[in-house]
Each structure stands twice: as structure tokens, then as C-alpha cells.
PDB file of N, CA and C in Angstrom:
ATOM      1  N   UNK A   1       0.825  -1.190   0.000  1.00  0.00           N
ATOM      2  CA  UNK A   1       0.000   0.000   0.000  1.00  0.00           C
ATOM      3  C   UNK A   1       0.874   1.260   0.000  1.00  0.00           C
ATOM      4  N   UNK A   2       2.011   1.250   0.340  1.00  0.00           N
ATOM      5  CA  UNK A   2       3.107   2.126   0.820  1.00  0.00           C
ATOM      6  C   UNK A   2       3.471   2.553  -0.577  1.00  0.00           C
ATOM      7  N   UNK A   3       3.850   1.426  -1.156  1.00  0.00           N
ATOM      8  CA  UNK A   3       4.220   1.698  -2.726  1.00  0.00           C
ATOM      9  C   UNK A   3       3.421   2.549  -3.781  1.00  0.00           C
ATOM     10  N   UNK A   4       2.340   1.888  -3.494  1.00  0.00           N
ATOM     11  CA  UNK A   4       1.461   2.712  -4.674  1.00  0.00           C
ATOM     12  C   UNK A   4       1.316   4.476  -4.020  1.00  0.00           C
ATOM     13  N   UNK A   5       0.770   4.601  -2.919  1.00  0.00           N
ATOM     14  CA  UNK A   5       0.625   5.842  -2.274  1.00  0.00           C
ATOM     15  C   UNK A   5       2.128   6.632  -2.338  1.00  0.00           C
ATOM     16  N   UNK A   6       3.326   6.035  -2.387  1.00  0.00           N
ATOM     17  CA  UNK A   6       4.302   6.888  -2.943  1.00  0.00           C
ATOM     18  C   UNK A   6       4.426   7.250  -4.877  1.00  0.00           C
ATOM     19  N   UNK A   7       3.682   5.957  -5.259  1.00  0.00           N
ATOM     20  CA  UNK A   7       3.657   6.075  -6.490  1.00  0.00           C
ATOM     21  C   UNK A   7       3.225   7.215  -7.035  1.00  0.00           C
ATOM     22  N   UNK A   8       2.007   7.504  -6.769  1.00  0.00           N
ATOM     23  CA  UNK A   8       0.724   8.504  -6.646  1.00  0.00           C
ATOM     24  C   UNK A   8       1.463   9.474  -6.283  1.00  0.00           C
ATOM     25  N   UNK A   9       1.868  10.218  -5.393  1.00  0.00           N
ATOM     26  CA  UNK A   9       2.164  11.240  -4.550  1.00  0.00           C
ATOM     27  C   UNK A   9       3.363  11.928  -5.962  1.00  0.00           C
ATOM     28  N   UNK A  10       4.254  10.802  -6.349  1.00  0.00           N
ATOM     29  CA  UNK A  10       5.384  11.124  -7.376  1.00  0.00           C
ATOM     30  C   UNK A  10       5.032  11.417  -7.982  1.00  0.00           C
ATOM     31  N   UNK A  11       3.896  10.680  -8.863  1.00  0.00           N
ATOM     32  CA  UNK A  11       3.533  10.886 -10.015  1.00  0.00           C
ATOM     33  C   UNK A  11       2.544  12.687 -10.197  1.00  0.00           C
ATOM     34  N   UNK A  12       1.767  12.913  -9.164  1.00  0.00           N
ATOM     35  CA  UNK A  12       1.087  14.342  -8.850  1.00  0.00           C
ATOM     36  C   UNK A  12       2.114  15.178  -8.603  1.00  0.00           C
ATOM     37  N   UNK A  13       3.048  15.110  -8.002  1.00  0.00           N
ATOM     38  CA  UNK A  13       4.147  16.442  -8.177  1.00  0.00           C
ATOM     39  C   UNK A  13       4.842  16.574  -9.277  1.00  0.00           C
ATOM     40  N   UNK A  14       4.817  15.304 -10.197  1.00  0.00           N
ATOM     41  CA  UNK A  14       5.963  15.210 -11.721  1.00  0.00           C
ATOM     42  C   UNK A  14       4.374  16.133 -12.751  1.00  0.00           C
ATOM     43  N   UNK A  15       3.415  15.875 -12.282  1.00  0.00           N
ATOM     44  CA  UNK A  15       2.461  16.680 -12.717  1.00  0.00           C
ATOM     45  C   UNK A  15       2.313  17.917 -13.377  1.00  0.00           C
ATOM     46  N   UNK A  16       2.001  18.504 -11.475  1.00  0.00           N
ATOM     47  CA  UNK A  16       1.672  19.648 -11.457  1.00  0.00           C
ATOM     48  C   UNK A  16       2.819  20.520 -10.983  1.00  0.00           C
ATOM     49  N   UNK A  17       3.872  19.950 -10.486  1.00  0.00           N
ATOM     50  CA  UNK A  17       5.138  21.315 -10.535  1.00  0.00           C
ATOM     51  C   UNK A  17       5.714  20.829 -11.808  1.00  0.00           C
ATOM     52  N   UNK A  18       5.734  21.883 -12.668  1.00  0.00           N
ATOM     53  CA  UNK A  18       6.351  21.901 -13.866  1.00  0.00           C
ATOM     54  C   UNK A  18       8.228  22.125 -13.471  1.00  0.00           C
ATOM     55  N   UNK A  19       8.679  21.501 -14.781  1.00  0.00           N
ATOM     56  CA  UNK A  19      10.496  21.919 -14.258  1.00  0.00           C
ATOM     57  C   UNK A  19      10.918  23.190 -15.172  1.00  0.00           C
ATOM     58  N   UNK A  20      11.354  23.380 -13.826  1.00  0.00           N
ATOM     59  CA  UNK A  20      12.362  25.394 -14.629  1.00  0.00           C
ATOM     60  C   UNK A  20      13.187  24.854 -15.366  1.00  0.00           C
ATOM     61  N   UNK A  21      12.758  25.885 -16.847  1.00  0.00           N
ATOM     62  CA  UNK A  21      13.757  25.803 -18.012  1.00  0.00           C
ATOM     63  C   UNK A  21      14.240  27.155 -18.202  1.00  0.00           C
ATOM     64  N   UNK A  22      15.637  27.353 -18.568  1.00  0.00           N
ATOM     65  CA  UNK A  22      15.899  28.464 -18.979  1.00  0.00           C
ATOM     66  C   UNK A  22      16.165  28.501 -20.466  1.00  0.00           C
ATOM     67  N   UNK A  23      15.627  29.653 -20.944  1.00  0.00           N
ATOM     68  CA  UNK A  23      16.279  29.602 -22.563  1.00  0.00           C
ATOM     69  C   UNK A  23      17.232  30.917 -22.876  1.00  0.00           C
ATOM     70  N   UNK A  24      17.787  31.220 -23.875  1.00  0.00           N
ATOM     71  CA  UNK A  24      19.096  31.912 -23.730  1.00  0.00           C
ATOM     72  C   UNK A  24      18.344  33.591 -23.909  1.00  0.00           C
ATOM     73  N   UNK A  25      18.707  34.526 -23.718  1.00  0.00           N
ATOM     74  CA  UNK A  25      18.331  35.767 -24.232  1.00  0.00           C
ATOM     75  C   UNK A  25      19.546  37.376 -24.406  1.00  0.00           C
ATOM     76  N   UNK A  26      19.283  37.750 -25.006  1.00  0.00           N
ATOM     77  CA  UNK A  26      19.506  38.656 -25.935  1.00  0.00           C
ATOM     78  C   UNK A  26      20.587  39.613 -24.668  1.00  0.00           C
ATOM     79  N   UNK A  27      21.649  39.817 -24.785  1.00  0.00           N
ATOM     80  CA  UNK A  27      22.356  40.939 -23.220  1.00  0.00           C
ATOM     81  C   UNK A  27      23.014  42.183 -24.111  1.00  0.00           C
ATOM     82  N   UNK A  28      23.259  41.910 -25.532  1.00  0.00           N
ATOM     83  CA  UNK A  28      23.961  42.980 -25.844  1.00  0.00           C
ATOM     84  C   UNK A  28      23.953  42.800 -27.481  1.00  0.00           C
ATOM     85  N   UNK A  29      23.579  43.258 -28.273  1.00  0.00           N
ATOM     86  CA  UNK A  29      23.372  44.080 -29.840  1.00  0.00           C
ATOM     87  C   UNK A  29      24.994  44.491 -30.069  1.00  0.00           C
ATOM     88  N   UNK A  30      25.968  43.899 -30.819  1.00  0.00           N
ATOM     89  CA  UNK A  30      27.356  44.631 -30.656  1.00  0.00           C
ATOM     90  C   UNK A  30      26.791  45.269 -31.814  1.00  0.00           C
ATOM     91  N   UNK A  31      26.767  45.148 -33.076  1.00  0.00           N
ATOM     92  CA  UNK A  31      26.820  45.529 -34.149  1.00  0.00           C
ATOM     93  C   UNK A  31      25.671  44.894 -35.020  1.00  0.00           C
ATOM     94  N   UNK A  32      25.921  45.368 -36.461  1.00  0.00           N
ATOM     95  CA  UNK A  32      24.688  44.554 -37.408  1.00  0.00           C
ATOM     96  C   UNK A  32      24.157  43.204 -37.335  1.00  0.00           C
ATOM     97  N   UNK A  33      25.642  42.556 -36.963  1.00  0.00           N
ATOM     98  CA  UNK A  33      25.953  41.287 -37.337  1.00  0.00           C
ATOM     99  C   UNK A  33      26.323  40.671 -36.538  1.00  0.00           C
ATOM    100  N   UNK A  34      26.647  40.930 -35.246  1.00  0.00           N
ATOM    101  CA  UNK A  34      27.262  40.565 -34.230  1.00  0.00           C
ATOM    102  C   UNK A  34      26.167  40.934 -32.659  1.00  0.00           C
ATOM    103  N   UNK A  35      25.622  39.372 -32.250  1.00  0.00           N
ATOM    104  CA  UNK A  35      24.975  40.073 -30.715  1.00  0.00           C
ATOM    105  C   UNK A  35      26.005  39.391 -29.457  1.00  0.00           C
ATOM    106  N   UNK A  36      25.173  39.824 -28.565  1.00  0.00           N
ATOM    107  CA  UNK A  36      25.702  38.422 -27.094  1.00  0.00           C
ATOM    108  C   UNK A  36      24.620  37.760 -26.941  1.00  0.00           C
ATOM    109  N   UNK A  37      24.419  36.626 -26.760  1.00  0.00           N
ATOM    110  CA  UNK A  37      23.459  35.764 -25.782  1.00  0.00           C
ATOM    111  C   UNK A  37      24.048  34.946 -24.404  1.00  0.00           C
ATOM    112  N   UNK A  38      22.794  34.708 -23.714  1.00  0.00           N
ATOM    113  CA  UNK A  38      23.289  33.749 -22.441  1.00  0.00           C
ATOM    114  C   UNK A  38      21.965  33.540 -21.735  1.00  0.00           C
ATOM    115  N   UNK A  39      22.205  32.626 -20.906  1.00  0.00           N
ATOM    116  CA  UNK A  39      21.402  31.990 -19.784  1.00  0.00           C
ATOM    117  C   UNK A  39      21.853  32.432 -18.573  1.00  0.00           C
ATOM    118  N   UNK A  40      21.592  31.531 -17.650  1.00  0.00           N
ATOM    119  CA  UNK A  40      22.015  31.824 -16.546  1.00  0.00           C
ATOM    120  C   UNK A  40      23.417  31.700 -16.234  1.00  0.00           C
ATOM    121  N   UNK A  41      24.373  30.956 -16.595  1.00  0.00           N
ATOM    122  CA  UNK A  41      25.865  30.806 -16.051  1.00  0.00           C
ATOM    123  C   UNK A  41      26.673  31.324 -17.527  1.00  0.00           C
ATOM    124  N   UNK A  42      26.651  31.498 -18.077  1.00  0.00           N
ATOM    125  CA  UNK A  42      27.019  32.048 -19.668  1.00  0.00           C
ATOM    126  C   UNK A  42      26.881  33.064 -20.608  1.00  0.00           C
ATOM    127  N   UNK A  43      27.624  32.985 -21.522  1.00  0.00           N
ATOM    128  CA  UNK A  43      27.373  33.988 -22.292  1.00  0.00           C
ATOM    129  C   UNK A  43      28.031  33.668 -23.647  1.00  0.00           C
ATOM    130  N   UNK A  44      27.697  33.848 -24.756  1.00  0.00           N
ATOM    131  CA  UNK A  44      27.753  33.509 -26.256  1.00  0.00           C
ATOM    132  C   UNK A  44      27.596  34.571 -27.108  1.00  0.00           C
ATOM    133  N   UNK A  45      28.922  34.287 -27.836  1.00  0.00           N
ATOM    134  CA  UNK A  45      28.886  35.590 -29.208  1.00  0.00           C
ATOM    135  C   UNK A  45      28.705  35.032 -30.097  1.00  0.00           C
ATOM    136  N   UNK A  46      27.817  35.325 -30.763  1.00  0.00           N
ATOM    137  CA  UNK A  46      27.038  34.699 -32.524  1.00  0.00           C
ATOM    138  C   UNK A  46      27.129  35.895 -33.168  1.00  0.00           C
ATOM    139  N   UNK A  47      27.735  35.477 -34.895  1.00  0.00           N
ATOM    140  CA  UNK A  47      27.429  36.232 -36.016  1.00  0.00           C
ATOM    141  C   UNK A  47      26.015  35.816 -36.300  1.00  0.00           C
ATOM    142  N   UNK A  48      25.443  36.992 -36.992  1.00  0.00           N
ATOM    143  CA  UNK A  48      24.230  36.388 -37.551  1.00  0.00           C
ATOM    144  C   UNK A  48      24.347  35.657 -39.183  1.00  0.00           C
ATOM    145  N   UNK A  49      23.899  34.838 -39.570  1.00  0.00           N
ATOM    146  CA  UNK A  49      23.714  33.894 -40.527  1.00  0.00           C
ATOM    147  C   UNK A  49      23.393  35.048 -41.927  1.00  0.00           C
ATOM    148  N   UNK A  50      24.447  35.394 -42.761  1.00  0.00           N
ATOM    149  CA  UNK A  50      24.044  35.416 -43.739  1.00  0.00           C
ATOM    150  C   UNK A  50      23.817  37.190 -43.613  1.00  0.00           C
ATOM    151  N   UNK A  51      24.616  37.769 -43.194  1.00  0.00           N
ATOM    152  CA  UNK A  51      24.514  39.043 -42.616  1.00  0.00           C
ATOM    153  C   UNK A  51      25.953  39.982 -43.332  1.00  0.00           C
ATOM    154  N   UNK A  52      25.508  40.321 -44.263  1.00  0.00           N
ATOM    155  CA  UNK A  52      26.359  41.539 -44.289  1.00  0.00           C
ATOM    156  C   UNK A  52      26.635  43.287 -44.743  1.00  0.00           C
ATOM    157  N   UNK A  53      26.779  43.525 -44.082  1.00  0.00           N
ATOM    158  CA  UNK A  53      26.380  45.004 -44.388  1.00  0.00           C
ATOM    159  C   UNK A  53      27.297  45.905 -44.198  1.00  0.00           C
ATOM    160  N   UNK A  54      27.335  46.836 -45.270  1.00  0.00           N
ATOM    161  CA  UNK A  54      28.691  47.888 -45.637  1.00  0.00           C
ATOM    162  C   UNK A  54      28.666  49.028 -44.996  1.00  0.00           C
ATOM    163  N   UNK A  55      27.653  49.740 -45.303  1.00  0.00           N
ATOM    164  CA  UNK A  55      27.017  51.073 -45.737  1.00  0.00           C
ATOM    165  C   UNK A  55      26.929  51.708 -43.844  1.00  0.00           C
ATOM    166  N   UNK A  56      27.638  51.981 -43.594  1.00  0.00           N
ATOM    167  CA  UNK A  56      27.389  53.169 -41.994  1.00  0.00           C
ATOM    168  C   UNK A  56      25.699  53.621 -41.745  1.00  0.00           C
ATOM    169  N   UNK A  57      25.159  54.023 -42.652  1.00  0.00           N
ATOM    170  CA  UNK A  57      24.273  54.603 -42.113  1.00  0.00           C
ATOM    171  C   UNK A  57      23.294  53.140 -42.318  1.00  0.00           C
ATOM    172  N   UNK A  58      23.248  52.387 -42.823  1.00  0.00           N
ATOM    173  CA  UNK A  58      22.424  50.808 -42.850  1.00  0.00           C
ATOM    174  C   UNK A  58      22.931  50.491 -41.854  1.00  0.00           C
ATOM    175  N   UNK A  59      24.047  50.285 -41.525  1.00  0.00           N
ATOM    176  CA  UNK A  59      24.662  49.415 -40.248  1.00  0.00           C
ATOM    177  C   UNK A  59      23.838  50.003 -38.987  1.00  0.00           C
ATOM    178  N   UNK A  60      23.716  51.618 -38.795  1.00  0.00           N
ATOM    179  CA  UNK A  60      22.794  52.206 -37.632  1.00  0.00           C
ATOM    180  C   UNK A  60      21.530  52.092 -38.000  1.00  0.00           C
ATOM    181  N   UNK A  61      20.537  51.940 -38.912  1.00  0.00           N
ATOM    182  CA  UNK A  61      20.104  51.819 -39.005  1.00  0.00           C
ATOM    183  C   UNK A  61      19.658  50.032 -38.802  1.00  0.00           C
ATOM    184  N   UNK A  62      20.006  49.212 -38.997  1.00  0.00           N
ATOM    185  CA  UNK A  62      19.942  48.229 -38.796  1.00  0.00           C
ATOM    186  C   UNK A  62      20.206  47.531 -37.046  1.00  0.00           C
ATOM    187  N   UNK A  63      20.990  48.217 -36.374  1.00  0.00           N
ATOM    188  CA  UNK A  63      21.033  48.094 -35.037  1.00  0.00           C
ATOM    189  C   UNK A  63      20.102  48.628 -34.202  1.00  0.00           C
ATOM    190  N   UNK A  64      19.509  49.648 -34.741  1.00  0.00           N
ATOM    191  CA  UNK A  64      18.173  50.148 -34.248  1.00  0.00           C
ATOM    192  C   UNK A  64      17.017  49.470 -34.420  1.00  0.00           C
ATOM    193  N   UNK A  65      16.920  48.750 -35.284  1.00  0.00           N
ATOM    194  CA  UNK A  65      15.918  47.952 -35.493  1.00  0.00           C
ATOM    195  C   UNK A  65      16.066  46.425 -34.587  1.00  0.00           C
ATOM    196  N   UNK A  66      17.202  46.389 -34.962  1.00  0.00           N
ATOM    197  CA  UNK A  66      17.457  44.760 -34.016  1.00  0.00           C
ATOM    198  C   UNK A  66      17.006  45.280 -32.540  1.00  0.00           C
ATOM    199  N   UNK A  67      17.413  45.942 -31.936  1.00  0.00           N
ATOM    200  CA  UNK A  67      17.534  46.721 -30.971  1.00  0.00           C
ATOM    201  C   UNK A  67      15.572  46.707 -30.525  1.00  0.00           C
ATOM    202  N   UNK A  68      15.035  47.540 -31.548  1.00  0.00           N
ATOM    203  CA  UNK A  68      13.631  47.812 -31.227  1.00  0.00           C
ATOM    204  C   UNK A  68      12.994  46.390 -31.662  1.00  0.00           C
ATOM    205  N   UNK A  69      13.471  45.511 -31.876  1.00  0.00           N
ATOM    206  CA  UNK A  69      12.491  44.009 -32.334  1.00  0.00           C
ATOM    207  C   UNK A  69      13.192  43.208 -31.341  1.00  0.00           C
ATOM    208  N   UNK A  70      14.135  42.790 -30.876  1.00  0.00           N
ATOM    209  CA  UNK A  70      14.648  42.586 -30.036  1.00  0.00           C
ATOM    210  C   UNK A  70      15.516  43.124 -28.853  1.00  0.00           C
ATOM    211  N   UNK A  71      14.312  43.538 -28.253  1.00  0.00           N
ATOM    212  CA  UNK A  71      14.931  44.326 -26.987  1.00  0.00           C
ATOM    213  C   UNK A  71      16.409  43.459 -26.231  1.00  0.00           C
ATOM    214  N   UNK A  72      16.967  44.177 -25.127  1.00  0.00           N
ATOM    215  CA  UNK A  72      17.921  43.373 -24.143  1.00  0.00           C
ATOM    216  C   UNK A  72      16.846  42.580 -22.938  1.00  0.00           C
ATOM    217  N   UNK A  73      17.085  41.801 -22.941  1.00  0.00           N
ATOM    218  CA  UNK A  73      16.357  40.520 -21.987  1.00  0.00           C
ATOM    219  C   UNK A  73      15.789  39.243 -22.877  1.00  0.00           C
ATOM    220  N   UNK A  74      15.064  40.205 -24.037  1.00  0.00           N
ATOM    221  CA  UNK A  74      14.303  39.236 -24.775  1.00  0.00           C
ATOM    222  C   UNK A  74      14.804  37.065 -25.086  1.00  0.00           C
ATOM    223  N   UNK A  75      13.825  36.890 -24.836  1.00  0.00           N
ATOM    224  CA  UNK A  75      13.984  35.679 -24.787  1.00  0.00           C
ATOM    225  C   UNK A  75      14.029  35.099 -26.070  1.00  0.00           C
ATOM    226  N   UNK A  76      15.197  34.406 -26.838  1.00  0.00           N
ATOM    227  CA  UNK A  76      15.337  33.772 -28.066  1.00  0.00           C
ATOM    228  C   UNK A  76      15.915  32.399 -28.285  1.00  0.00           C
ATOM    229  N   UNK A  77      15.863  31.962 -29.545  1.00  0.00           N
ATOM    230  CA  UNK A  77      16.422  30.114 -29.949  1.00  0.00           C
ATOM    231  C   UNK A  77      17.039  30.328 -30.742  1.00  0.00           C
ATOM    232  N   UNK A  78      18.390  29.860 -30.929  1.00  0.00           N
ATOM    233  CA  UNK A  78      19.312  30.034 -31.890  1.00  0.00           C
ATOM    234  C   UNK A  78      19.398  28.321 -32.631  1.00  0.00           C
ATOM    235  N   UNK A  79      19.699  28.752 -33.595  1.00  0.00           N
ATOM    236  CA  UNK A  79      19.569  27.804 -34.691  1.00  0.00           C
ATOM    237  C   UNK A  79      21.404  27.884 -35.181  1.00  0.00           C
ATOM    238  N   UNK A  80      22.174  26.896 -34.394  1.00  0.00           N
ATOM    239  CA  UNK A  80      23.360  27.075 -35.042  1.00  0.00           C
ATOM    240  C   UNK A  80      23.982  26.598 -36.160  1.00  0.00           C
ATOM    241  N   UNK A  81      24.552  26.908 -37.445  1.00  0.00           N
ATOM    242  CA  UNK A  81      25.047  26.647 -39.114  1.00  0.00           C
ATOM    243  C   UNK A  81      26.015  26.767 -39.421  1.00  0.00           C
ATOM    244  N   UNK A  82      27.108  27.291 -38.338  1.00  0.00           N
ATOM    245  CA  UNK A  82      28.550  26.750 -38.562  1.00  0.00           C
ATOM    246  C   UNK A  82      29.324  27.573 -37.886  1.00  0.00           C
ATOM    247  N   UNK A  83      30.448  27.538 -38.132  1.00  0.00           N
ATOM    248  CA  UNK A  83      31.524  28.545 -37.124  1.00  0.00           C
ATOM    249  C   UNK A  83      32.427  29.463 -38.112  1.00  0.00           C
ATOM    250  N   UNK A  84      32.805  30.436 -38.151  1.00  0.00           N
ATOM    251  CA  UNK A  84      33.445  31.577 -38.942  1.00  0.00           C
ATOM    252  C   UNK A  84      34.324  32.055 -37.883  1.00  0.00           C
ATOM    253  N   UNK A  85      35.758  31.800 -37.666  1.00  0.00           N
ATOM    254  CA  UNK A  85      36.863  32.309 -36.889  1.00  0.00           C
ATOM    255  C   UNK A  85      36.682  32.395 -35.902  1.00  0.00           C
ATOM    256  N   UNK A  86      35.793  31.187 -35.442  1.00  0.00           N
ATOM    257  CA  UNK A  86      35.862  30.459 -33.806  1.00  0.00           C
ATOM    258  C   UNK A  86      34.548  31.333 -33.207  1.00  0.00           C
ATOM    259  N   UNK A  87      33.718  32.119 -34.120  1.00  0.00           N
ATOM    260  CA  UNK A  87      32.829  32.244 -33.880  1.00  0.00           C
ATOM    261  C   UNK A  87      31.719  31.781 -34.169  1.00  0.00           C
ATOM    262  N   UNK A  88      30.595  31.307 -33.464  1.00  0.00           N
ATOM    263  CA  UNK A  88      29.215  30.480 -33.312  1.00  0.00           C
ATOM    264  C   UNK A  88      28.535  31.481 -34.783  1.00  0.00           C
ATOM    265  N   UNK A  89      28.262  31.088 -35.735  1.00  0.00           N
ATOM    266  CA  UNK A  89      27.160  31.389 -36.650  1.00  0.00           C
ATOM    267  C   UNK A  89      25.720  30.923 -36.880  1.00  0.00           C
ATOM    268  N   UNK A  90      24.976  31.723 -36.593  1.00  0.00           N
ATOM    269  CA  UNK A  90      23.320  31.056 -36.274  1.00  0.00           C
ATOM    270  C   UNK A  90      22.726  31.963 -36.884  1.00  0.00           C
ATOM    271  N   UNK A  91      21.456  31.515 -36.945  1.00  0.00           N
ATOM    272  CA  UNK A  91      20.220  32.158 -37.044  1.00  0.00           C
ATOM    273  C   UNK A  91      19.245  32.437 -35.297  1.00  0.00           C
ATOM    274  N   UNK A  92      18.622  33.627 -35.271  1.00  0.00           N
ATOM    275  CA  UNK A  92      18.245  33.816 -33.865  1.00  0.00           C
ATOM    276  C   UNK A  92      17.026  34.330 -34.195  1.00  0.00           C
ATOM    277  N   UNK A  93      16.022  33.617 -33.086  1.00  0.00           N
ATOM    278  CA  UNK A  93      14.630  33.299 -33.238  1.00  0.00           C
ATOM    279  C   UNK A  93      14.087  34.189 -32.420  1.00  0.00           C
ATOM    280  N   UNK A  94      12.972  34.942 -32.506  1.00  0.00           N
ATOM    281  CA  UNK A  94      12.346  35.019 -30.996  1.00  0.00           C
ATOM    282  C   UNK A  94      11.739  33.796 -30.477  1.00  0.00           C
ATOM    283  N   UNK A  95      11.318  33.657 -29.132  1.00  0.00           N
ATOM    284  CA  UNK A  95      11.085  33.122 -28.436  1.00  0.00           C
ATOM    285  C   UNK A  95       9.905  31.883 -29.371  1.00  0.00           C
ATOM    286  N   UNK A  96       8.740  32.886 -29.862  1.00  0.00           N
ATOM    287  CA  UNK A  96       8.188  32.089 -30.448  1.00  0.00           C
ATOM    288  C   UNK A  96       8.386  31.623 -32.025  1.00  0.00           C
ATOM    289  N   UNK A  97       9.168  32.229 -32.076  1.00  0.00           N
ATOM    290  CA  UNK A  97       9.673  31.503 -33.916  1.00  0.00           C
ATOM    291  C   UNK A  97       9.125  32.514 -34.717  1.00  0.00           C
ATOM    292  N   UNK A  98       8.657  33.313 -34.240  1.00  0.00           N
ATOM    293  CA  UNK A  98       7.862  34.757 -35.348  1.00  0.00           C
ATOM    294  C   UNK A  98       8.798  35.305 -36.466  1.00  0.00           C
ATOM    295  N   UNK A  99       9.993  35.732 -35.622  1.00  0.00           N
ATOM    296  CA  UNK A  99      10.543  37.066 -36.093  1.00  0.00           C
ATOM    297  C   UNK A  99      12.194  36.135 -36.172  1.00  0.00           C
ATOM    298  N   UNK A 100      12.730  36.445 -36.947  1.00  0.00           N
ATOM    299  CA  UNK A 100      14.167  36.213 -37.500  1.00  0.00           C
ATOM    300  C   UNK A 100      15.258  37.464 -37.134  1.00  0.00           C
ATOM    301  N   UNK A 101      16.331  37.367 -36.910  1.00  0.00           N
ATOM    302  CA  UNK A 101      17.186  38.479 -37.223  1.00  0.00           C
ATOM    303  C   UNK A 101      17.519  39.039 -38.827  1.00  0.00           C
ATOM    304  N   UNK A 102      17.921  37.567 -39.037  1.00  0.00           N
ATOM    305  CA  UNK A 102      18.694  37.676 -40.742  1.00  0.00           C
ATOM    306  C   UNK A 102      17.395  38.161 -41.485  1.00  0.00           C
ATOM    307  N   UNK A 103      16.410  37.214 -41.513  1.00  0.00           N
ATOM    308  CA  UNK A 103      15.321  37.729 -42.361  1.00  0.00           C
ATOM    309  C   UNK A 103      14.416  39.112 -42.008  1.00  0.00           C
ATOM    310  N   UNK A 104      14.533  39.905 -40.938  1.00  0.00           N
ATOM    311  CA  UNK A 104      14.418  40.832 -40.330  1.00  0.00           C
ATOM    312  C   UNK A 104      14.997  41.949 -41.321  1.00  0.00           C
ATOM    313  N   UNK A 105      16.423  42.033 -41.434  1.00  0.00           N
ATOM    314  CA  UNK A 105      17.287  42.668 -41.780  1.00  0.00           C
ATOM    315  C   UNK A 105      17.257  42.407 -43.309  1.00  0.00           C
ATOM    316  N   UNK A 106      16.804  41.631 -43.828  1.00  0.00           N
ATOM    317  CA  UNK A 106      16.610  41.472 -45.617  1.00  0.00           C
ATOM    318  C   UNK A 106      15.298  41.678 -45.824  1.00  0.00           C
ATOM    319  N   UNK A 107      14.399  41.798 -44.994  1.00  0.00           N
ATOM    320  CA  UNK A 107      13.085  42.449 -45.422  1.00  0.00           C
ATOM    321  C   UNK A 107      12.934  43.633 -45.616  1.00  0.00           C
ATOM    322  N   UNK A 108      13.444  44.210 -44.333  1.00  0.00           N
ATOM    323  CA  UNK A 108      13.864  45.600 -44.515  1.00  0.00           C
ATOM    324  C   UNK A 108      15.095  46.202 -45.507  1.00  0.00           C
ATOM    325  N   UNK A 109      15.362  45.548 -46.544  1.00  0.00           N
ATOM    326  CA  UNK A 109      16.889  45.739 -47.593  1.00  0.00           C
ATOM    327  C   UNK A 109      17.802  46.551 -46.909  1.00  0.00           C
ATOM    328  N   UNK A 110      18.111  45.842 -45.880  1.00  0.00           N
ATOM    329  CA  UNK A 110      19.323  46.731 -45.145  1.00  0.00           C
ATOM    330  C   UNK A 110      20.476  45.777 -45.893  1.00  0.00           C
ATOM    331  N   UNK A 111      20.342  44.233 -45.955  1.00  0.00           N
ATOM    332  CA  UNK A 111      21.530  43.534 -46.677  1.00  0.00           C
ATOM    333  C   UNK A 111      20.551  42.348 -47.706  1.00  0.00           C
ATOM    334  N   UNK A 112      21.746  42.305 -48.307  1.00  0.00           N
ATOM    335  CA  UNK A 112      20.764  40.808 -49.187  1.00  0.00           C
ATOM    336  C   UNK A 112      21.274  39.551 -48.439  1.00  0.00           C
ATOM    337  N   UNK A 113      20.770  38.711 -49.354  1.00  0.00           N
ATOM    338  CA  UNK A 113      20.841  37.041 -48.999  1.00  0.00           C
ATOM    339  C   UNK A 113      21.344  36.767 -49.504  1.00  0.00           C
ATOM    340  N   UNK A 114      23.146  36.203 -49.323  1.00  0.00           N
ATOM    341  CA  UNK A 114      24.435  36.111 -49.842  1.00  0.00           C
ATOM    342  C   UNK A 114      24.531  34.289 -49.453  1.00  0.00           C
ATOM    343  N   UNK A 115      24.070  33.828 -48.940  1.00  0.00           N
ATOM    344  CA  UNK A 115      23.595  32.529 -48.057  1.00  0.00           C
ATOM    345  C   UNK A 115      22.823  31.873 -48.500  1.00  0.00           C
ATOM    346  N   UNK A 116      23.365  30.315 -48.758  1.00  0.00           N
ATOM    347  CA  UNK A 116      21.776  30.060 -49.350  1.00  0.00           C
ATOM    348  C   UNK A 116      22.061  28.689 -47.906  1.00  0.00           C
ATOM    349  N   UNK A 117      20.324  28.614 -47.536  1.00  0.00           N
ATOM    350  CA  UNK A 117      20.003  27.866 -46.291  1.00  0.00           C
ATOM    351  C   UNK A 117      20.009  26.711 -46.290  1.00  0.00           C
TER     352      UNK A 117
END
């Protein structure tokens, strides 16, 4: 009887307390092409995927926008596609998969799509 009534008891807390997940988010915008991410013990520098841009006044312009679509805190999923001089190259999601960086930034023709996916 001991058994099952611990069974039960396990099984209602694996339930109803859900387990804390952390997912990574957004601490710092360096440049067009370049953010920080991290969780709780970390921190990660990603190029963005397929990102390049010349032009000074696109480049501010384009950080302003990352900036206003992805605030600092914001919660995101990175999609990683390879490494470029020991740096992490991804694609970065919001939280819910809506909004893109790269495709963000080529909608708005700040850069083209030099990348194919």
C-alpha cells in the first residue's frame, strides 16, 4: 500500500510542478551582425547567418531595429550553421519563432541574402 501511495504522490508532483527551463536571451546588440546571448551561467557571441552590411548609415540603421524588435532581456532560440573564426554562426529566433534576425534585416533591404540555407 506504501508503494502505490508513494507512487501517486510522485507521479502528482511530476504533474503539477512543472520543471524550470531556462532559454538563452539577448544581453547585448554589438553591431549589425554581431549580438551576445546567455542563460544563466554564460554567455555567447554569434554572427548572424548570412549578414552583411557595408554602408554606416544601414549598419545604424539596422542596429536600431534589431535593438527595437529585439529588446535586451528578450527571450530567443538560436539555430546554429557553422563557425566563422571560432565564432558560433546562427540564425536567432524570438522566443516564439515569429521574427528572425537575418530575415528581419533582408526584409527591410538593409543587406541581401548572400547565403543560401
Amino acid at each position: 500500500m506504501k508503494k502505490i501511495t508513494s507512487f501517486f504522490i510522485i507521479l502528482f508532483l511530476i504533474v503539477l510542478i512543472p520543471i524550470r527551463t531556462y532559454s538563452a536571451e539577448i544581453l547585448q546588440i554589438k553591431n549589425s551582425s554581431n549580438i551576445l546571448v546567455g542563460d544563466q551561467n554564460r554567455d555567447l557571441s554569434i554572427k548572424l547567418f548570412c549578414v552583411d552590411i557595408n554602408d554606416l548609415e544601414d549598419q545604424e540603421i539596422a542596429i536600431d531595429l534589431l535593438k527595437r524588435e529585439f529588446p535586451r532581456g528578450s527571450k530567443v532560440k538560436i539555430k546554429p550553421m557553422g563557425f566563422k573564426e571560432n565564432i558560433l554562426v546562427a540564425r536567432v529566433f524570438n522566443i516564439s519563432e515569429t521574427k528572425e534576425m537575418s530575415e528581419l534585416l533582408i526584409s527591410k533591404d538593409l543587406t541581401k541574402e548572400t547565403c543560401q540555407n
